[in-house]
C-alpha atoms as a PDB file:
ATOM      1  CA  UNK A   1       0.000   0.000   0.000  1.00  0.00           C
ATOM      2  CA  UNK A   2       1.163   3.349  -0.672  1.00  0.00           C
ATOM      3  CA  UNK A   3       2.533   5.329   2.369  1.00  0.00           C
ATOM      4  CA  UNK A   4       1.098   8.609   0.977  1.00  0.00           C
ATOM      5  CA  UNK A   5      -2.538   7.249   1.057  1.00  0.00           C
ATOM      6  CA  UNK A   6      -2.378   5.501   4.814  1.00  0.00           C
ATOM      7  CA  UNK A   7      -3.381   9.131   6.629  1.00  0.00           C
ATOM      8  CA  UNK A   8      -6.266   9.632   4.351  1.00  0.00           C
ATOM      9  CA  UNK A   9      -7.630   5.940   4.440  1.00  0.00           C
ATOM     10  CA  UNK A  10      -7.302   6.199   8.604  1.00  0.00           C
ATOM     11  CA  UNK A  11      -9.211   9.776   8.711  1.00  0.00           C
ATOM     12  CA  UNK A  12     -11.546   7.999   6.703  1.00  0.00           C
ATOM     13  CA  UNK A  13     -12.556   4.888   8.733  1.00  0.00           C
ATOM     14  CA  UNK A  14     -12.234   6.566  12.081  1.00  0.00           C
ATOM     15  CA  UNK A  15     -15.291   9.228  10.276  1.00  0.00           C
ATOM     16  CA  UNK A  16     -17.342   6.309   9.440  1.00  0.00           C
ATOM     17  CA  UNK A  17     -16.612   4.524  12.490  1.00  0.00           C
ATOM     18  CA  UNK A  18     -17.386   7.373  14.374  1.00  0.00           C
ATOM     19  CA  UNK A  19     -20.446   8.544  12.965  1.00  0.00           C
ATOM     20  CA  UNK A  20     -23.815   7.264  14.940  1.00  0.00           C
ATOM     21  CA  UNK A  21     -26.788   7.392  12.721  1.00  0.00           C
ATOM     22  CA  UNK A  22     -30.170   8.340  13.956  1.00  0.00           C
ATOM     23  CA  UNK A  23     -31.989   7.592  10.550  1.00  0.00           C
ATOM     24  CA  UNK A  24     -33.169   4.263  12.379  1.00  0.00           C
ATOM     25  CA  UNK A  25     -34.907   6.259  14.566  1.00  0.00           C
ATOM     26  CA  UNK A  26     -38.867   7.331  14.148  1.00  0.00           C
ATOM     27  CA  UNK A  27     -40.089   9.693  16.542  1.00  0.00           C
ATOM     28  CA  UNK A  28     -43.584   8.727  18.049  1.00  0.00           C
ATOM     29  CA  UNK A  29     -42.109   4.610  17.254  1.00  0.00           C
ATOM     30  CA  UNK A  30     -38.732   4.566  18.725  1.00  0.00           C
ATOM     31  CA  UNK A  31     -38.020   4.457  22.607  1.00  0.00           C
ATOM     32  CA  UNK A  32     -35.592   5.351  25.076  1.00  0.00           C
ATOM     33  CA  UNK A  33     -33.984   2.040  24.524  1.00  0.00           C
ATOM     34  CA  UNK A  34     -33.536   2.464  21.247  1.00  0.00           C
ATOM     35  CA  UNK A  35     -31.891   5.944  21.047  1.00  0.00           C
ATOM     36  CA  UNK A  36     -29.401   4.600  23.431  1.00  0.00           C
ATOM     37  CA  UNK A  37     -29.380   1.785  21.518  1.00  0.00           C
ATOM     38  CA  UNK A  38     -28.454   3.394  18.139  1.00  0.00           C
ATOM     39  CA  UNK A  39     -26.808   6.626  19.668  1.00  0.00           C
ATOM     40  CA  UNK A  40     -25.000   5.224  22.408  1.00  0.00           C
ATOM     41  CA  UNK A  41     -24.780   6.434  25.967  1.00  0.00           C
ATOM     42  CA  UNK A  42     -25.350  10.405  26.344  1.00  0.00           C
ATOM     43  CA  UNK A  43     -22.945  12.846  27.732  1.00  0.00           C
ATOM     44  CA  UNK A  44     -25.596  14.157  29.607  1.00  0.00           C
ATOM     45  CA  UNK A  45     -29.199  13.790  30.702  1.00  0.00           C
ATOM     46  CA  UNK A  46     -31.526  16.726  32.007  1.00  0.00           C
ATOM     47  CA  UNK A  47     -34.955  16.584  33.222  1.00  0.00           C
ATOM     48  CA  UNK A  48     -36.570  19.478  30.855  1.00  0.00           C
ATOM     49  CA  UNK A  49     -40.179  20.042  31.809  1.00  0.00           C
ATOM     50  CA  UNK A  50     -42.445  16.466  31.875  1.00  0.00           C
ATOM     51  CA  UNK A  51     -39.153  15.472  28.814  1.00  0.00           C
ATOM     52  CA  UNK A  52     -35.733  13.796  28.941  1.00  0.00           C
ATOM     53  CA  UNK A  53     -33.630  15.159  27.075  1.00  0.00           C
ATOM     54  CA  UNK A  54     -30.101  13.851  26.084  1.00  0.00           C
ATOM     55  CA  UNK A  55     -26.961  15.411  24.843  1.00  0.00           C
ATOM     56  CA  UNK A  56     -24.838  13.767  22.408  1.00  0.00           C
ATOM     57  CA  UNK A  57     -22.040  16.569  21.760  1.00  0.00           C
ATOM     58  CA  UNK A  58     -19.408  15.750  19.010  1.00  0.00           C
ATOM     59  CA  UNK A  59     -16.799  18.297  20.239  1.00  0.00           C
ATOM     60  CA  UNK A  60     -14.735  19.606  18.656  1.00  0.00           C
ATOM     61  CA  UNK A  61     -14.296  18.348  15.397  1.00  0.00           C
ATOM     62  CA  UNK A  62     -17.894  16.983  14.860  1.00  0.00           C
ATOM     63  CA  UNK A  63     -19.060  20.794  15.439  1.00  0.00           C
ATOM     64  CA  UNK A  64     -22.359  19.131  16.691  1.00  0.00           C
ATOM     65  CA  UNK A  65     -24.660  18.790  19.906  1.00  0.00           C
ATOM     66  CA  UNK A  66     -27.494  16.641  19.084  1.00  0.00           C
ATOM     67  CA  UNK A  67     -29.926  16.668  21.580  1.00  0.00           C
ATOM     68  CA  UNK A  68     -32.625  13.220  21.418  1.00  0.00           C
ATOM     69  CA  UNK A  69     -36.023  14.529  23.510  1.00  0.00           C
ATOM     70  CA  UNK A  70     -38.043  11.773  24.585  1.00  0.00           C
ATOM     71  CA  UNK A  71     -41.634  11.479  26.183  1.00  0.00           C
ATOM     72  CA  UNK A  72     -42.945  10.950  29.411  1.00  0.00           C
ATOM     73  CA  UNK A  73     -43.956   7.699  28.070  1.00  0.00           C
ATOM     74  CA  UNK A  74     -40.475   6.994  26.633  1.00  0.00           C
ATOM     75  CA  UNK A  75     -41.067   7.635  23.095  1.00  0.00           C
ATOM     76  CA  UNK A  76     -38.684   9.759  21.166  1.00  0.00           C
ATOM     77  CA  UNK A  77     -40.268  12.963  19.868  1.00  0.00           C
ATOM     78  CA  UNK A  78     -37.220  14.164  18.070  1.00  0.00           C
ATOM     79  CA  UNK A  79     -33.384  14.378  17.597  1.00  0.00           C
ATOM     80  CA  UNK A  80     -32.578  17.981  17.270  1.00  0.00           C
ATOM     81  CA  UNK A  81     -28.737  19.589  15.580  1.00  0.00           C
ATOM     82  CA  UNK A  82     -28.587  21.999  18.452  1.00  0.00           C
ATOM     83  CA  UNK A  83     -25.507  24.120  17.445  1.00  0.00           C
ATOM     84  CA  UNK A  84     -27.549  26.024  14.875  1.00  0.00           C
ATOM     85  CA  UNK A  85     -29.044  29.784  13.944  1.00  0.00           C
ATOM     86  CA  UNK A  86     -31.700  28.538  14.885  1.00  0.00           C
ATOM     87  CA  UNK A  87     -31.064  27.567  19.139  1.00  0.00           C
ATOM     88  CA  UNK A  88     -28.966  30.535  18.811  1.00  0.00           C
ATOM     89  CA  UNK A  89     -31.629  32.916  18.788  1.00  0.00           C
ATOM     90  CA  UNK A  90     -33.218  31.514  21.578  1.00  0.00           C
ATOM     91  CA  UNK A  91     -30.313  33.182  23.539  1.00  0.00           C
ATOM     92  CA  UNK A  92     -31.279  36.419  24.766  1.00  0.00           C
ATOM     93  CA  UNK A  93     -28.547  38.767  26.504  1.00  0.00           C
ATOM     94  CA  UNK A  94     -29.388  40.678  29.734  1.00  0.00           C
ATOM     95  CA  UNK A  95     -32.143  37.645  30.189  1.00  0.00           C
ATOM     96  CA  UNK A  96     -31.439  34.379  29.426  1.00  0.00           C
ATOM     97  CA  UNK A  97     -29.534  31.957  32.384  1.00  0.00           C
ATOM     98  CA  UNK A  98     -26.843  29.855  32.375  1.00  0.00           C
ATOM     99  CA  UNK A  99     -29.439  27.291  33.210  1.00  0.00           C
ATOM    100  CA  UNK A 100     -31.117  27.697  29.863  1.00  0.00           C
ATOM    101  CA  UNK A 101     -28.035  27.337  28.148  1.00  0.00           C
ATOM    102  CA  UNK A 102     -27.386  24.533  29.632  1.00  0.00           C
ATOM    103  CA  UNK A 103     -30.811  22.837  28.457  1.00  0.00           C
ATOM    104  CA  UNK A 104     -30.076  24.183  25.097  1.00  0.00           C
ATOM    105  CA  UNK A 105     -26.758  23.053  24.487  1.00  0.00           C
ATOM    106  CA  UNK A 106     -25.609  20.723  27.311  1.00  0.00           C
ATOM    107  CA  UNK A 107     -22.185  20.969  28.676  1.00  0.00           C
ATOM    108  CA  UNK A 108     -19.602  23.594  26.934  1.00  0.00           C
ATOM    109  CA  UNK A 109     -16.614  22.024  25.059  1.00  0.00           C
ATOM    110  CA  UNK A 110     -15.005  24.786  27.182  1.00  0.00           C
ATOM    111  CA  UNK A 111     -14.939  27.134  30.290  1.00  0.00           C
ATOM    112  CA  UNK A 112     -12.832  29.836  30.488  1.00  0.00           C
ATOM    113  CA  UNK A 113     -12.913  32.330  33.827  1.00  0.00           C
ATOM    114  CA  UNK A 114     -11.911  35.717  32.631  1.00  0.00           C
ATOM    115  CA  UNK A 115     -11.647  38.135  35.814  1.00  0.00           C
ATOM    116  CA  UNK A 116     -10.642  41.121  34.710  1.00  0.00           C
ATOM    117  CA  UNK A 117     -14.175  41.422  32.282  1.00  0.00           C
ATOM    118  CA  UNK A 118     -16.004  39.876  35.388  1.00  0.00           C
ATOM    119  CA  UNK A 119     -17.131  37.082  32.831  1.00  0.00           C
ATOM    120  CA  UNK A 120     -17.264  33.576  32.415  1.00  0.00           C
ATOM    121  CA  UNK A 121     -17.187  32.513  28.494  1.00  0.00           C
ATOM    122  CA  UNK A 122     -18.454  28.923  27.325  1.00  0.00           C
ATOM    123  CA  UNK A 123     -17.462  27.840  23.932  1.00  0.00           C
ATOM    124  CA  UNK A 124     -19.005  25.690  21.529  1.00  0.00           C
ATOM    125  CA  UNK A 125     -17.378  24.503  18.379  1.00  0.00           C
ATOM    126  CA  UNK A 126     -20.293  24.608  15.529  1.00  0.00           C
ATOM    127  CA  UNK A 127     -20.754  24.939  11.927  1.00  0.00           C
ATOM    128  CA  UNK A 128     -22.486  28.419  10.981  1.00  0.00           C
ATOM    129  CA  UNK A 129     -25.042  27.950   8.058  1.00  0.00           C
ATOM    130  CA  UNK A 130     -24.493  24.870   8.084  1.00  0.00           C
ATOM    131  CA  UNK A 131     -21.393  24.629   6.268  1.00  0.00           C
ATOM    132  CA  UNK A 132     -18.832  26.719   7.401  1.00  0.00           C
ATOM    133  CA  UNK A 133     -16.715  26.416  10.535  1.00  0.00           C
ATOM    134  CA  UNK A 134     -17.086  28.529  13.046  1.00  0.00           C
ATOM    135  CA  UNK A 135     -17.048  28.712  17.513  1.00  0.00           C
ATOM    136  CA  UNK A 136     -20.134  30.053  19.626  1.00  0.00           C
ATOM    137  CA  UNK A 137     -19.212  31.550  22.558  1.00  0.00           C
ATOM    138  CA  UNK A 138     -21.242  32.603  25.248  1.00  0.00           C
ATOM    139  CA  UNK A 139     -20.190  35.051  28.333  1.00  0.00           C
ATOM    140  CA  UNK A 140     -21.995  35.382  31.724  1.00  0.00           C
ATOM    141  CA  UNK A 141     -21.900  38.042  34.541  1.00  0.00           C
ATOM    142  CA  UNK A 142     -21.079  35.931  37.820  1.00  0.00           C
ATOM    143  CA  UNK A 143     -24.871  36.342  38.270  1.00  0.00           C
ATOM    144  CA  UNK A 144     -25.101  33.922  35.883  1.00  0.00           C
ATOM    145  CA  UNK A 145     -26.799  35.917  33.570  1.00  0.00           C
ATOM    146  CA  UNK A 146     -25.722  35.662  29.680  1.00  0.00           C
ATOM    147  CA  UNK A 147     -24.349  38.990  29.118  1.00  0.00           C
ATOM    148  CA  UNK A 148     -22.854  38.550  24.983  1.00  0.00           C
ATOM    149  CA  UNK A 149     -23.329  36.011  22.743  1.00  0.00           C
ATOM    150  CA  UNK A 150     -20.315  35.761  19.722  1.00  0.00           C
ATOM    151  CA  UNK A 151     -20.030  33.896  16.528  1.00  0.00           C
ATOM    152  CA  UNK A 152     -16.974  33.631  14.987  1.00  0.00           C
ATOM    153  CA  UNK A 153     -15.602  32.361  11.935  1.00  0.00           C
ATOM    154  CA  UNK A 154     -13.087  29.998  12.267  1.00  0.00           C
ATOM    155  CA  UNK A 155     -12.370  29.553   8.376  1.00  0.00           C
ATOM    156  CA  UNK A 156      -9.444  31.147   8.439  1.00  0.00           C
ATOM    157  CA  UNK A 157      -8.334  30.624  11.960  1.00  0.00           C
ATOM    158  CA  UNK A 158      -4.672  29.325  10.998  1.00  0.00           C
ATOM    159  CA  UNK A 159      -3.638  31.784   8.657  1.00  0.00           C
ATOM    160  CA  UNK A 160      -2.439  33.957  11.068  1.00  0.00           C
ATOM    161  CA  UNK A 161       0.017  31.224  12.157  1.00  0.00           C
ATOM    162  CA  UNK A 162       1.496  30.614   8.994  1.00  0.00           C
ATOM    163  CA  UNK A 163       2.905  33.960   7.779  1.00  0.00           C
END
């Protein structure tokens, strides 16, 4: 086998190996069992209203939080890409709490404590319109109160290191 082509053939399987499908999954049909059956164990598991909800994050290089939301009778009513525009908006500065974004997004990939602002700042690694790459963070007043939400791209985030 060619030398040149081993890297690519390994970043290859360990994709496919490490991608979890949920197209086997029918909300309304499917159960608890059978998200953690076909998605594995989550990350995390919250109590959201009468729902469970659990995270499956694929940080940092999967750029994804999925988030399965099952019934009170166990029946999955959806799995939902959470790092989007769309869970974004739900994020209201001056208002929304650190608790909410925890429902929303589940654990941050990570925390970082800056004094000096008076801020703590989560980061999420995500893919903006879908496509491109591209880091949410999100900073709190030690009130735990989101204070600024950020989106930035991260297309050209190594450029800087090679001139």
């Amino acid at each position: 086998m060619n030398r040149a082509l081993l890297p690519v053939l390994m970043a290859v399987l360990v994709s496919v190996a490490g991608c979890a499908s949920n197209r086997n999954l029918t909300p309304a049909q499917s159960t608890l069992a059978d998200v953690e059956a076909t998605l594995g164990a989550p990350a995390e598991r919250r109590q959201v209203g009468a729902e469970t909800w659990l995270y499956y994050p694929k940080q940092p290089f999967g750029r994804k939080v999925q988030v399965a939301r099952v019934s009170p009778d166990g029946k999955l009513i959806a799995v939902e890409q959470r790092l989007s525009e769309e869970y974004i908006a739900k994020l209201i500065p001056n208002q929304t709490s650190q608790e909410d974004v925890l429902a929303l997004f589940g654990r941050p990939y990570e925390r970082l404590n800056v004094p000096r602002m008076e801020r703590d700042m989560w980061t999420w690694y995500m893919r903006q319109y879908g496509t491109l790459p591209a880091t949410l963070n999100v900073q709190m007043s030690p009130d735990g109160v989101v204070r600024e939400i950020y989106v930035l791209d991260d297309n050209n985030k190594n450029e800087s290191k090679k001139k």
